[in-house]
C-alpha atoms as a PDB file:
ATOM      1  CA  UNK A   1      11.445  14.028 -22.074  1.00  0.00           C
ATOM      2  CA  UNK A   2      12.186  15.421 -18.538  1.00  0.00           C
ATOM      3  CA  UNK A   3      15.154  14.411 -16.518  1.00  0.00           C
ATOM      4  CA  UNK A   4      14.997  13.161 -13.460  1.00  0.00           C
ATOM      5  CA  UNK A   5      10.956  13.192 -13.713  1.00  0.00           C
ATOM      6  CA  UNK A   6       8.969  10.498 -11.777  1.00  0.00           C
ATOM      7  CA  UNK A   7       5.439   8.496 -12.860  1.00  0.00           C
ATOM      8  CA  UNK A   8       3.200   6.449 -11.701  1.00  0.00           C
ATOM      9  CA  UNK A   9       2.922   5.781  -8.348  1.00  0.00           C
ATOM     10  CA  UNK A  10       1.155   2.444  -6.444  1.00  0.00           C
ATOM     11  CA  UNK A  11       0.649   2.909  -2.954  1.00  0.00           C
ATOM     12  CA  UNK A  12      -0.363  -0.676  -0.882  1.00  0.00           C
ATOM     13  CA  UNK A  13      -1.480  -1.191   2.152  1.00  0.00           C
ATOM     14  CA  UNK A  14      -1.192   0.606   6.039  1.00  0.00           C
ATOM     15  CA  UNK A  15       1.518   2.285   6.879  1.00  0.00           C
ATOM     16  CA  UNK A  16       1.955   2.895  10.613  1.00  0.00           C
ATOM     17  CA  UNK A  17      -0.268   0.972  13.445  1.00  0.00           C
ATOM     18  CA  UNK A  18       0.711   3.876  15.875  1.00  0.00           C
ATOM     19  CA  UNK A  19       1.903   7.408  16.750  1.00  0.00           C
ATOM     20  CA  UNK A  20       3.958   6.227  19.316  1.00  0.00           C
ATOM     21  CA  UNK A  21       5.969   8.674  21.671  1.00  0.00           C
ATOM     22  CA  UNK A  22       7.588  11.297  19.122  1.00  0.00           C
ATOM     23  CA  UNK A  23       9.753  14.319  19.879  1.00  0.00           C
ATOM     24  CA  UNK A  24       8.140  17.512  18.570  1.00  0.00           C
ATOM     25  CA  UNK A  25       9.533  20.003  16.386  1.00  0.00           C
ATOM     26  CA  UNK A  26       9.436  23.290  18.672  1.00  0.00           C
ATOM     27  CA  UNK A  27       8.836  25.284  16.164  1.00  0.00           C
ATOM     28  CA  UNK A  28       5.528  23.992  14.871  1.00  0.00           C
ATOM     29  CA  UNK A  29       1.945  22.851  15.673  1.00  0.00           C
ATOM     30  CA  UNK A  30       0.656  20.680  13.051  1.00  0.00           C
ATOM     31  CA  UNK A  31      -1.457  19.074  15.983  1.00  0.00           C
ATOM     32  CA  UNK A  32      -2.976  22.693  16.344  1.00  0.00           C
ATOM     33  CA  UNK A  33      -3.295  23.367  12.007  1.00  0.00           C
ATOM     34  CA  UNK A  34      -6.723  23.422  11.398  1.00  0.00           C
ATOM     35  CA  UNK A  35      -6.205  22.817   7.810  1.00  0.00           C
ATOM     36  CA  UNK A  36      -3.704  19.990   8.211  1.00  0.00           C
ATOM     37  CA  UNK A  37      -6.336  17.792   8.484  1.00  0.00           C
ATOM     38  CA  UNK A  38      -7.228  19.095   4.523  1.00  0.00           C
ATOM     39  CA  UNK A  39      -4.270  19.307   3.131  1.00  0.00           C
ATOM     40  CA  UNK A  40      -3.827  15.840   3.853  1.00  0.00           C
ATOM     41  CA  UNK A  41      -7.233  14.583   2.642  1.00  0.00           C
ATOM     42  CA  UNK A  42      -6.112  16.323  -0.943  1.00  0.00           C
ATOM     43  CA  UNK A  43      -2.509  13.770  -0.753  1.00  0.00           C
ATOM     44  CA  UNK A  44      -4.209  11.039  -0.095  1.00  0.00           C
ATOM     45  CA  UNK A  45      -6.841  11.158  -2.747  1.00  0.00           C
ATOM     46  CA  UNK A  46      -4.268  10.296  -5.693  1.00  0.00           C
ATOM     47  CA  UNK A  47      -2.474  11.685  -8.331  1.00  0.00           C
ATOM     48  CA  UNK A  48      -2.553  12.548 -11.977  1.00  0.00           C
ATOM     49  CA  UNK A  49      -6.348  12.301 -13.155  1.00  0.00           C
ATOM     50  CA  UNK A  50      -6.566  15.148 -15.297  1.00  0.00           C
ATOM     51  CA  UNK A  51      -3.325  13.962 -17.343  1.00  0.00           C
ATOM     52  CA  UNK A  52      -0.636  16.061 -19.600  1.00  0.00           C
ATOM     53  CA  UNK A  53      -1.243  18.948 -21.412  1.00  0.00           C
ATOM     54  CA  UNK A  54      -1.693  19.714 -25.161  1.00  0.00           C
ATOM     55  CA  UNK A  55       1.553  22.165 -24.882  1.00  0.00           C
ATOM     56  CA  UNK A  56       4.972  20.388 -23.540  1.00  0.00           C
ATOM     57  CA  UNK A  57       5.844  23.866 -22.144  1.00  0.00           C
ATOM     58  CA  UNK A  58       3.111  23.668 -19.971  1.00  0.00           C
ATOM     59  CA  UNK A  59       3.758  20.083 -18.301  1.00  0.00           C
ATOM     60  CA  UNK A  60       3.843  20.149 -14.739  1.00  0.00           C
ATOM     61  CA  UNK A  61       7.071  19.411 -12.426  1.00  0.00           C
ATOM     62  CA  UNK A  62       8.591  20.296  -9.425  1.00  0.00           C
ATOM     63  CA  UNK A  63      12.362  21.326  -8.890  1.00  0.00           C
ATOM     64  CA  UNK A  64      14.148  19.692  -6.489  1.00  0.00           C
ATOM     65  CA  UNK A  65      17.585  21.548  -5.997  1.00  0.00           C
ATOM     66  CA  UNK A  66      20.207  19.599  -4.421  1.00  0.00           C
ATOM     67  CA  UNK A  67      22.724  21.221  -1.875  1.00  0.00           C
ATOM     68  CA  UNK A  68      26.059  19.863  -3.437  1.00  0.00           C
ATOM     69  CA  UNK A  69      29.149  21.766  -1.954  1.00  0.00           C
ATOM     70  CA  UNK A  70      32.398  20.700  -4.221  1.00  0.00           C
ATOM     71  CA  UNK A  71      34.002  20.520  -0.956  1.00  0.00           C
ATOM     72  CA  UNK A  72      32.871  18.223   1.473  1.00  0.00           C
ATOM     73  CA  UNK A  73      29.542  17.463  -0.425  1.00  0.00           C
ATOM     74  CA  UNK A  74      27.270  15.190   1.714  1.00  0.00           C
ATOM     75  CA  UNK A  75      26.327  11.409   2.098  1.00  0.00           C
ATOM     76  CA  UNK A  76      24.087  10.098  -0.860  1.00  0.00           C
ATOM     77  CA  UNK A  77      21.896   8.837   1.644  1.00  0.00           C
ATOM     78  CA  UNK A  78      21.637  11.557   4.047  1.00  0.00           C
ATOM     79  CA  UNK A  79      20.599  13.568   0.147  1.00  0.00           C
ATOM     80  CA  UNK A  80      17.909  11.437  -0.290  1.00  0.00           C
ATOM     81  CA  UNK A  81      16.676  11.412   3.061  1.00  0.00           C
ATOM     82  CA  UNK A  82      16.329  15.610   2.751  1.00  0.00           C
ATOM     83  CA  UNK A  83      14.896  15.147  -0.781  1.00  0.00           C
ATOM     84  CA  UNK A  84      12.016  12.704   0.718  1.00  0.00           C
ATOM     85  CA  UNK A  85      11.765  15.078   3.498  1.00  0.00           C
ATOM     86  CA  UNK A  86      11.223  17.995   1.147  1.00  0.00           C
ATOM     87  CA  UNK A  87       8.715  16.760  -0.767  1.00  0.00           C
ATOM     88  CA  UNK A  88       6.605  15.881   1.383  1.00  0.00           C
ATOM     89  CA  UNK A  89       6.974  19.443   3.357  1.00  0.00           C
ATOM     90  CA  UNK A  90       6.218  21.006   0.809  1.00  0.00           C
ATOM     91  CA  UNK A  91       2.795  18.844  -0.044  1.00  0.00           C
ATOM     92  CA  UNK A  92       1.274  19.609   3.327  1.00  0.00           C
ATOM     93  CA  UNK A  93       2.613  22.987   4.200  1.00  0.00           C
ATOM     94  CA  UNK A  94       0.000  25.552   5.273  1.00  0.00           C
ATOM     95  CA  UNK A  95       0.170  27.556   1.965  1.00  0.00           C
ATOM     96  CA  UNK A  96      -0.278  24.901  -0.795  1.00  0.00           C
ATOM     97  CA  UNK A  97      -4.222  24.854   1.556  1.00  0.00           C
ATOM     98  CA  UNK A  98      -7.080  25.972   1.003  1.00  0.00           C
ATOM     99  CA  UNK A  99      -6.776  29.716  -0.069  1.00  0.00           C
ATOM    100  CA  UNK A 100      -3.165  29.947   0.670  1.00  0.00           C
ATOM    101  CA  UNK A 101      -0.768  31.189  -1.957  1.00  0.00           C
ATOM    102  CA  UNK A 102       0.870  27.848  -3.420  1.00  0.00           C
ATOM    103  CA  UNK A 103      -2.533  25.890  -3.565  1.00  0.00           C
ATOM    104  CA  UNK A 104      -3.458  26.413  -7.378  1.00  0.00           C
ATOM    105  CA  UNK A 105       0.250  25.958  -8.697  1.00  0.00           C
ATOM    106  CA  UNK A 106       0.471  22.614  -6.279  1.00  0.00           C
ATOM    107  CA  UNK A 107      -3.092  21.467  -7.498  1.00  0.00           C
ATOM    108  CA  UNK A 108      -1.842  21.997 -10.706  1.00  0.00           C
ATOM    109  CA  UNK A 109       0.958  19.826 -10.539  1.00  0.00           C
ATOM    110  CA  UNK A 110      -0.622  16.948  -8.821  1.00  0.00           C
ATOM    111  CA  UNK A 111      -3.694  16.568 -10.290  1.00  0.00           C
ATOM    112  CA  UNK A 112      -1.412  16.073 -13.498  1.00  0.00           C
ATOM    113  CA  UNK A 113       1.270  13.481 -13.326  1.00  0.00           C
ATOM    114  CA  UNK A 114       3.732  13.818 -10.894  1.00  0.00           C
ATOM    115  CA  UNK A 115       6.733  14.844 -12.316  1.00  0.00           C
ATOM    116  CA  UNK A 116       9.904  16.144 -10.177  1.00  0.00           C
ATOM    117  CA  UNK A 117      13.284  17.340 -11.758  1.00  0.00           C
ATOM    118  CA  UNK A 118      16.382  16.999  -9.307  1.00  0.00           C
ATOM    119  CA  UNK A 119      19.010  20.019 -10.212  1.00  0.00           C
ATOM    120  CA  UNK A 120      22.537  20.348  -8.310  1.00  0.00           C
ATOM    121  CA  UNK A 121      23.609  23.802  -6.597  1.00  0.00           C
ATOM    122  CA  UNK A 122      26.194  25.064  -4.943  1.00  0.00           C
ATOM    123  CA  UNK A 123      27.847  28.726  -3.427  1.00  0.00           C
ATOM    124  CA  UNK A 124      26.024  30.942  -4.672  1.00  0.00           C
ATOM    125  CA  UNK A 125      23.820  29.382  -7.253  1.00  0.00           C
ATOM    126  CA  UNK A 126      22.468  27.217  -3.628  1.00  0.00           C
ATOM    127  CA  UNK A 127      21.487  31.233  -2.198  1.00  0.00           C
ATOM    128  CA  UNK A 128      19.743  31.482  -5.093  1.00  0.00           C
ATOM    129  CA  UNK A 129      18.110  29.032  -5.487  1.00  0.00           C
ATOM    130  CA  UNK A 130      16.571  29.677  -1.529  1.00  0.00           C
ATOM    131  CA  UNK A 131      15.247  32.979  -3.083  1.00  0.00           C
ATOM    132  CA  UNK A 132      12.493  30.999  -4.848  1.00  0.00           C
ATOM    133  CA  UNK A 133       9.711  29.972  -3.444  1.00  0.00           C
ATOM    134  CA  UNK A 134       9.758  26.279  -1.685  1.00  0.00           C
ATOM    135  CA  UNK A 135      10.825  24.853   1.556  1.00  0.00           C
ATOM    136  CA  UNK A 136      14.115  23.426   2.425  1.00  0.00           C
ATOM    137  CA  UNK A 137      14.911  19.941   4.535  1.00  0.00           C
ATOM    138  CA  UNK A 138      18.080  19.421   6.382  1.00  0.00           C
ATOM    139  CA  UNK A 139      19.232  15.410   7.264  1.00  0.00           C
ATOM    140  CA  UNK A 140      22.554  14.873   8.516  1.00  0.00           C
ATOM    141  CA  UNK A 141      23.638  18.283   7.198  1.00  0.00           C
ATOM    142  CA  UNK A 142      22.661  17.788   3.683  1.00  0.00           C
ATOM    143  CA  UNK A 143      20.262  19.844   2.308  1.00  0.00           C
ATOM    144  CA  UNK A 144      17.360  19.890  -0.506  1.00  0.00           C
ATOM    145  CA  UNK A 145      14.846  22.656  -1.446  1.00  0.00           C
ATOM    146  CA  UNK A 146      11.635  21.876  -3.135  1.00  0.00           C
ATOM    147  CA  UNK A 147      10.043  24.501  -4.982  1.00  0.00           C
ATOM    148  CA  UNK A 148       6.566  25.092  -5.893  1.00  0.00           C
ATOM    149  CA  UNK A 149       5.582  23.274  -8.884  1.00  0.00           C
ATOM    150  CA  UNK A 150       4.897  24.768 -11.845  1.00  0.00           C
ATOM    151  CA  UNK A 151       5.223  24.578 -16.334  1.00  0.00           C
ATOM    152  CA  UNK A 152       8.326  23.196 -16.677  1.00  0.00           C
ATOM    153  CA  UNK A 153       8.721  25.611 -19.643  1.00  0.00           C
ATOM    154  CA  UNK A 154       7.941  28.979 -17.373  1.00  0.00           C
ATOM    155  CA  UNK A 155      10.953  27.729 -14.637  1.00  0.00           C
ATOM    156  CA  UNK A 156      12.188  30.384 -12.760  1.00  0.00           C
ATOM    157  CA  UNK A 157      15.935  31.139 -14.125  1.00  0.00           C
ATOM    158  CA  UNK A 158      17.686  31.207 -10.894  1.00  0.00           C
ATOM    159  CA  UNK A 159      16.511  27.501 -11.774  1.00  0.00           C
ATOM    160  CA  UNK A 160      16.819  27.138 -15.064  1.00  0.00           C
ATOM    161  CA  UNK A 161      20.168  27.925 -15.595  1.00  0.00           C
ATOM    162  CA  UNK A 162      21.300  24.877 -12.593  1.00  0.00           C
ATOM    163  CA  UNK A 163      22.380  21.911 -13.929  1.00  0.00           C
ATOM    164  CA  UNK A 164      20.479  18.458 -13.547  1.00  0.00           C
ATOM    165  CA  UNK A 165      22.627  15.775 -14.907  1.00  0.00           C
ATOM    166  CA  UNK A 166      26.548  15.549 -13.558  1.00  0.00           C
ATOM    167  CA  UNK A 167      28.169  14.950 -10.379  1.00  0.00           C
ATOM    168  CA  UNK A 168      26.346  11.823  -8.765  1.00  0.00           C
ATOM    169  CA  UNK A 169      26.895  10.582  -5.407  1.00  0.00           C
ATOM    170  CA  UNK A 170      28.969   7.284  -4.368  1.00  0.00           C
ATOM    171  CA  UNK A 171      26.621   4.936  -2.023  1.00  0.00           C
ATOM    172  CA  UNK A 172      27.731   5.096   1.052  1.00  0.00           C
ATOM    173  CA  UNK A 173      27.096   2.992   4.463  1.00  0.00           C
ATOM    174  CA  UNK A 174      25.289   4.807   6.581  1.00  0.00           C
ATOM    175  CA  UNK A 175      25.089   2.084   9.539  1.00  0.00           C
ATOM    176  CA  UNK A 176      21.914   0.166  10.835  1.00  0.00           C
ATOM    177  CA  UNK A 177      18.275   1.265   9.624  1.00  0.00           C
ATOM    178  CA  UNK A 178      16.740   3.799  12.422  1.00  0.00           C
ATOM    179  CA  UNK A 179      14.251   2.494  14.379  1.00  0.00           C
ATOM    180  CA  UNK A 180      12.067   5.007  14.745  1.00  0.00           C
ATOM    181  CA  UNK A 181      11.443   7.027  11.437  1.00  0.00           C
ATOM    182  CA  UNK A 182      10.322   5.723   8.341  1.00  0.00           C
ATOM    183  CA  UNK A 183      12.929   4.313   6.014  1.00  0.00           C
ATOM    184  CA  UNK A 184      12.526   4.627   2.362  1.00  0.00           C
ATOM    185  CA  UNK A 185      14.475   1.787   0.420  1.00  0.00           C
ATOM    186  CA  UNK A 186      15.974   2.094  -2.966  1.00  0.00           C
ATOM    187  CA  UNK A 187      16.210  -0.897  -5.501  1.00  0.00           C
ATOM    188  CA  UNK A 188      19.989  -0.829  -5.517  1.00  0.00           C
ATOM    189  CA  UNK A 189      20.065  -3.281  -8.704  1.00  0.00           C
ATOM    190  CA  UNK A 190      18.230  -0.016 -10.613  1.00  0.00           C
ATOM    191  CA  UNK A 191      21.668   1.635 -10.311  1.00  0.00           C
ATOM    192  CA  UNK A 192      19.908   5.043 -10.029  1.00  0.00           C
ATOM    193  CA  UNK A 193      21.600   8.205  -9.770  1.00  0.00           C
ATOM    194  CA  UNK A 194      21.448  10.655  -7.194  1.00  0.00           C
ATOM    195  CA  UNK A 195      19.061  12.559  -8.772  1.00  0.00           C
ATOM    196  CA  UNK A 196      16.816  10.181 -10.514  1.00  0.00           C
ATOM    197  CA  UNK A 197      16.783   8.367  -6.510  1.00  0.00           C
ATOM    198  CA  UNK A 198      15.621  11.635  -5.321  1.00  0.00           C
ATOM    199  CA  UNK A 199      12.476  12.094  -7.581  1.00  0.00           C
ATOM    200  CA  UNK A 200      11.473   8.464  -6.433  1.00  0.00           C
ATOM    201  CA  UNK A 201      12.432   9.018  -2.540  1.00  0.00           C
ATOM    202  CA  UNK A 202      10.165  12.221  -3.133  1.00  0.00           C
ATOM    203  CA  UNK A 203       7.432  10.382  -4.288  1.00  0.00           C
ATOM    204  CA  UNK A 204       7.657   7.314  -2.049  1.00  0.00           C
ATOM    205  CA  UNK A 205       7.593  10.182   0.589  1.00  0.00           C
ATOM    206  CA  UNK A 206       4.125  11.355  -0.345  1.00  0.00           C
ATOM    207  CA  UNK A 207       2.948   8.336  -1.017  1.00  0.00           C
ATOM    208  CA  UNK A 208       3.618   7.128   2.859  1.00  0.00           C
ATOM    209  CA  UNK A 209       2.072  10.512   4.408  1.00  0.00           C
ATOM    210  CA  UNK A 210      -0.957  10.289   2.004  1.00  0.00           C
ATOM    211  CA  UNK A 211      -1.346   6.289   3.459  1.00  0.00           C
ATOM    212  CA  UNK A 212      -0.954   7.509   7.049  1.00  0.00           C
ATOM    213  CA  UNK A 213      -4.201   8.436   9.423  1.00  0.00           C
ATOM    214  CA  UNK A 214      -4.321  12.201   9.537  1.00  0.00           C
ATOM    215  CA  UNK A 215      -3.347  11.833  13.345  1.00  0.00           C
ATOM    216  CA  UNK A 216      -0.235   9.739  12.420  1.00  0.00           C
ATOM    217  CA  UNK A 217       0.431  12.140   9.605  1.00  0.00           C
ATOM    218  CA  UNK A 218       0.283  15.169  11.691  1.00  0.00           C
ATOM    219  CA  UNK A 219       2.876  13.065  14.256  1.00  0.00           C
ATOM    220  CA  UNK A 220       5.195  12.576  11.335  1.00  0.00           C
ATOM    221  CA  UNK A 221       4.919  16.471  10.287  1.00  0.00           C
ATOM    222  CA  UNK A 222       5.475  17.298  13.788  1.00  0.00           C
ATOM    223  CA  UNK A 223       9.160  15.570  13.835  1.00  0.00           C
ATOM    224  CA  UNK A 224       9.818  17.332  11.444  1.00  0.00           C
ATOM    225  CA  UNK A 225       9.427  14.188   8.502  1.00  0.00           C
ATOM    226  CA  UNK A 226      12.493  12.514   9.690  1.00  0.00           C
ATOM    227  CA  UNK A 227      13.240   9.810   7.447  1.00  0.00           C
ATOM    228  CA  UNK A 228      16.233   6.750   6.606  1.00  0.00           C
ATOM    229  CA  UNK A 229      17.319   6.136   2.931  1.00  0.00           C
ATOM    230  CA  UNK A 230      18.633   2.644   2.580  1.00  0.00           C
ATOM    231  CA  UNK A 231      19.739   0.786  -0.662  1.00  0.00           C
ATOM    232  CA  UNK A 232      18.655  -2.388  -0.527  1.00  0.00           C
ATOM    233  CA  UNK A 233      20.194  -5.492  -2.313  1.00  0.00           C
ATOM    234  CA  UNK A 234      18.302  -8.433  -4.478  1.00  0.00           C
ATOM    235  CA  UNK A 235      17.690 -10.475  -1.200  1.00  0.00           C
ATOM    236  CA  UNK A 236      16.416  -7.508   0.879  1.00  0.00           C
ATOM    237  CA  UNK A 237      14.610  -6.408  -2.260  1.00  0.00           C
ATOM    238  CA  UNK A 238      12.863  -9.454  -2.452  1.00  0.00           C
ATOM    239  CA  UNK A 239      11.754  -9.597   1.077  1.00  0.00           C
ATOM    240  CA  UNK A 240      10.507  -5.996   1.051  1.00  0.00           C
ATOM    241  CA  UNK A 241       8.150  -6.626  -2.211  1.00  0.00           C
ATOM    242  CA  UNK A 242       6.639  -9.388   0.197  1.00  0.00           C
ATOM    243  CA  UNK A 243       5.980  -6.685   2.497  1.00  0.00           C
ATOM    244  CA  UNK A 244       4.145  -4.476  -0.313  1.00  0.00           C
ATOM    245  CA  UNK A 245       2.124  -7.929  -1.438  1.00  0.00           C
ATOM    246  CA  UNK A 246       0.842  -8.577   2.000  1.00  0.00           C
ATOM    247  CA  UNK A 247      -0.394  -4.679   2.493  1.00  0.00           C
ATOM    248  CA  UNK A 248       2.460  -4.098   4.873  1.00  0.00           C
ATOM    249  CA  UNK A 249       4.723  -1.566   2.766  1.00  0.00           C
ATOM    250  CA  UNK A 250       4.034   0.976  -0.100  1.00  0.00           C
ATOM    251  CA  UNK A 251       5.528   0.446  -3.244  1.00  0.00           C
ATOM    252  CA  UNK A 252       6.691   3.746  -6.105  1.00  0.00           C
ATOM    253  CA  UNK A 253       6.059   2.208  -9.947  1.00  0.00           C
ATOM    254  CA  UNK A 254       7.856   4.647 -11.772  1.00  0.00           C
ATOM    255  CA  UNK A 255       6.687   5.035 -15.159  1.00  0.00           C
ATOM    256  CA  UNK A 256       9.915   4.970 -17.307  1.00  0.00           C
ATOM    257  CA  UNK A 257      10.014   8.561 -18.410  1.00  0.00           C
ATOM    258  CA  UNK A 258      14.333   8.219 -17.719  1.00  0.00           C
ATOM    259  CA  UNK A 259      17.178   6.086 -16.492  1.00  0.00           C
ATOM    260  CA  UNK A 260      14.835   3.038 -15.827  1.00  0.00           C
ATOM    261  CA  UNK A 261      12.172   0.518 -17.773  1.00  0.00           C
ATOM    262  CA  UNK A 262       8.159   1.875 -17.339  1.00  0.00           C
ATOM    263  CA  UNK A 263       6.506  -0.304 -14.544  1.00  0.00           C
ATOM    264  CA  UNK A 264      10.053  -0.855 -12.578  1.00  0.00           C
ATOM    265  CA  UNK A 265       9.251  -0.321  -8.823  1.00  0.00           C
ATOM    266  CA  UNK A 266      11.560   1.824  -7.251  1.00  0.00           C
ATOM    267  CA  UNK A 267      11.398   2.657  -3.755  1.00  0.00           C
ATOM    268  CA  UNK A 268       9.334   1.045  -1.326  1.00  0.00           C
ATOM    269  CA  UNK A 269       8.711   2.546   2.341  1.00  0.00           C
ATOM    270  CA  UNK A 270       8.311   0.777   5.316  1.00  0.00           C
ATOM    271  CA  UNK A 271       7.062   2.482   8.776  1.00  0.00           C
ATOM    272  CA  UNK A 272       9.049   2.702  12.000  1.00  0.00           C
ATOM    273  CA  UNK A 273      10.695  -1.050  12.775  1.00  0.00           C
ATOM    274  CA  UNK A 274      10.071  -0.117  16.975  1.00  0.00           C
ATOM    275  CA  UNK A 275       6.451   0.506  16.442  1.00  0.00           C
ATOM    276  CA  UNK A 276       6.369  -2.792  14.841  1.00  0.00           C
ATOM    277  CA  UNK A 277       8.030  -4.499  17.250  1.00  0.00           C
ATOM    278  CA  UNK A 278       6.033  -3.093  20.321  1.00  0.00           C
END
């Protein structure tokens, strides 16, 4: 059984009617990447058709470390907003693409089942950890590193050796939902913890991108994949599951590996409120 792991994903429905005006990240062109345009095709065709392996040691996962400083240590949702963020980086960055030197490990992984494992870091275990291969995400100063997938029985031991269960995060109230990035919402009555919440933010994350038109895709890459984590209670819970039934949200089924029942929906994203509004 792997920690923290995620499953089966359902994705339903558009995502974003429009680009809209978005500030770029200066230090990037995914509008100039010629093989953005591929690397997105590849998310958006799915997930997990060539199933587990034979050997346990040689299941797929990806490690998601989690920047938690004993002092000081950040908002759970500002976490989760860098852990969607991360995922998703990593998923289209230039060298999981064609040729480049993450593409077979990342095929790999996500042509199996999706499977992430959140671990905690902090001093120097955290400098570590930035050693291996993977990109980081910063939101609201908290910061997550996703690392190449890869066997979850050949992990690299700067990784290994970092804990996954532990310290979890209090929810905290981070003010009114953005308006102009995506918000990822988290079935509060799941009681997830922080690292569990992670996995599923990380898949709802890829899920949304894969939905998007490359164009829109490339927008969202371009700011940098600002995102929102919210909680949301029974009542807004139920109205955002109306959203997913009328092809308006996309929905993460996780499939019960840990912490919650197979089939329980998770985390379900909605696109930018303004650009619905306009």
């Amino acid at each position: 059984m792997l920690p923290d792991s995620g499953g089966d994903v359902v994705a339903d429905g558009r995502v974003w009617d429009e680009v809209g005006d978005l500030p770029p990240d200066p230090d990037t062109d995914f509008f100039g990447d010629p093989g953005f345009s591929e690397r997105h095709g590849e998310l958006a065709a799915g997930y997990g058709g060539s199933g587990d392996p034979d050997d346990p040691a040689q299941v797929q996962a990806m490690q998601m470390v989690l920047h938690l400083p004993k002092n000081d240590p950040p908002a759970r949702s500002d976490l989760l907003a860098a852990a969607a963020g991360a995922a998703v980086a990593l998923c289209l960055d230039p060298r999981v693409g064609s040729a480049g030197e993450w593409e077979q490990p990342y095929l790999a992984w996500k042509r199996s089942r999706i499977r992430k494992v959140a671990r905690r870091a902090r001093g120097a275990q955290w400098a570590a950890a930035n050693e291996v291969p993977g990109v980081t995400v910063e939101s609201g100063g908290a910061l997550v590193r996703a690392l190449v997938p890869g066997p979850v029985g050949s992990v690299d031991p700067r990784i290994r050796r970092l804990q996954i269960g532990g310290t979890d995060l209090e929810s905290d109230d981070p003010g009114p939902v953005p308006l102009d990035v995506p918000v990822f919402w988290v079935n509060a009555a799941l009681g997830m913890t922080v690292g569990k919440a992670a996995a599923q933010v990380g898949h709802a994350s890829m899920l949304f991108a894969g939905a998007l038109p490359v164009e829109q895709a490339q927008a969202w890459a371009q700011r940098g994949f600002a995102c929102a984590v919210r909680e949301a209670e029974p009542d807004e819970w139920e109205m955002l599951r109306t959203a997913v039934a009328r092809s308006a949200a996309t929905a993460v089924r996780d499939a019960g590996f840990t912490e919650v029942a197979p089939g329980s929906t998770t985390v379900i994203a909605t696109r930018p409120a303004r650009l619905d509004h306009r």
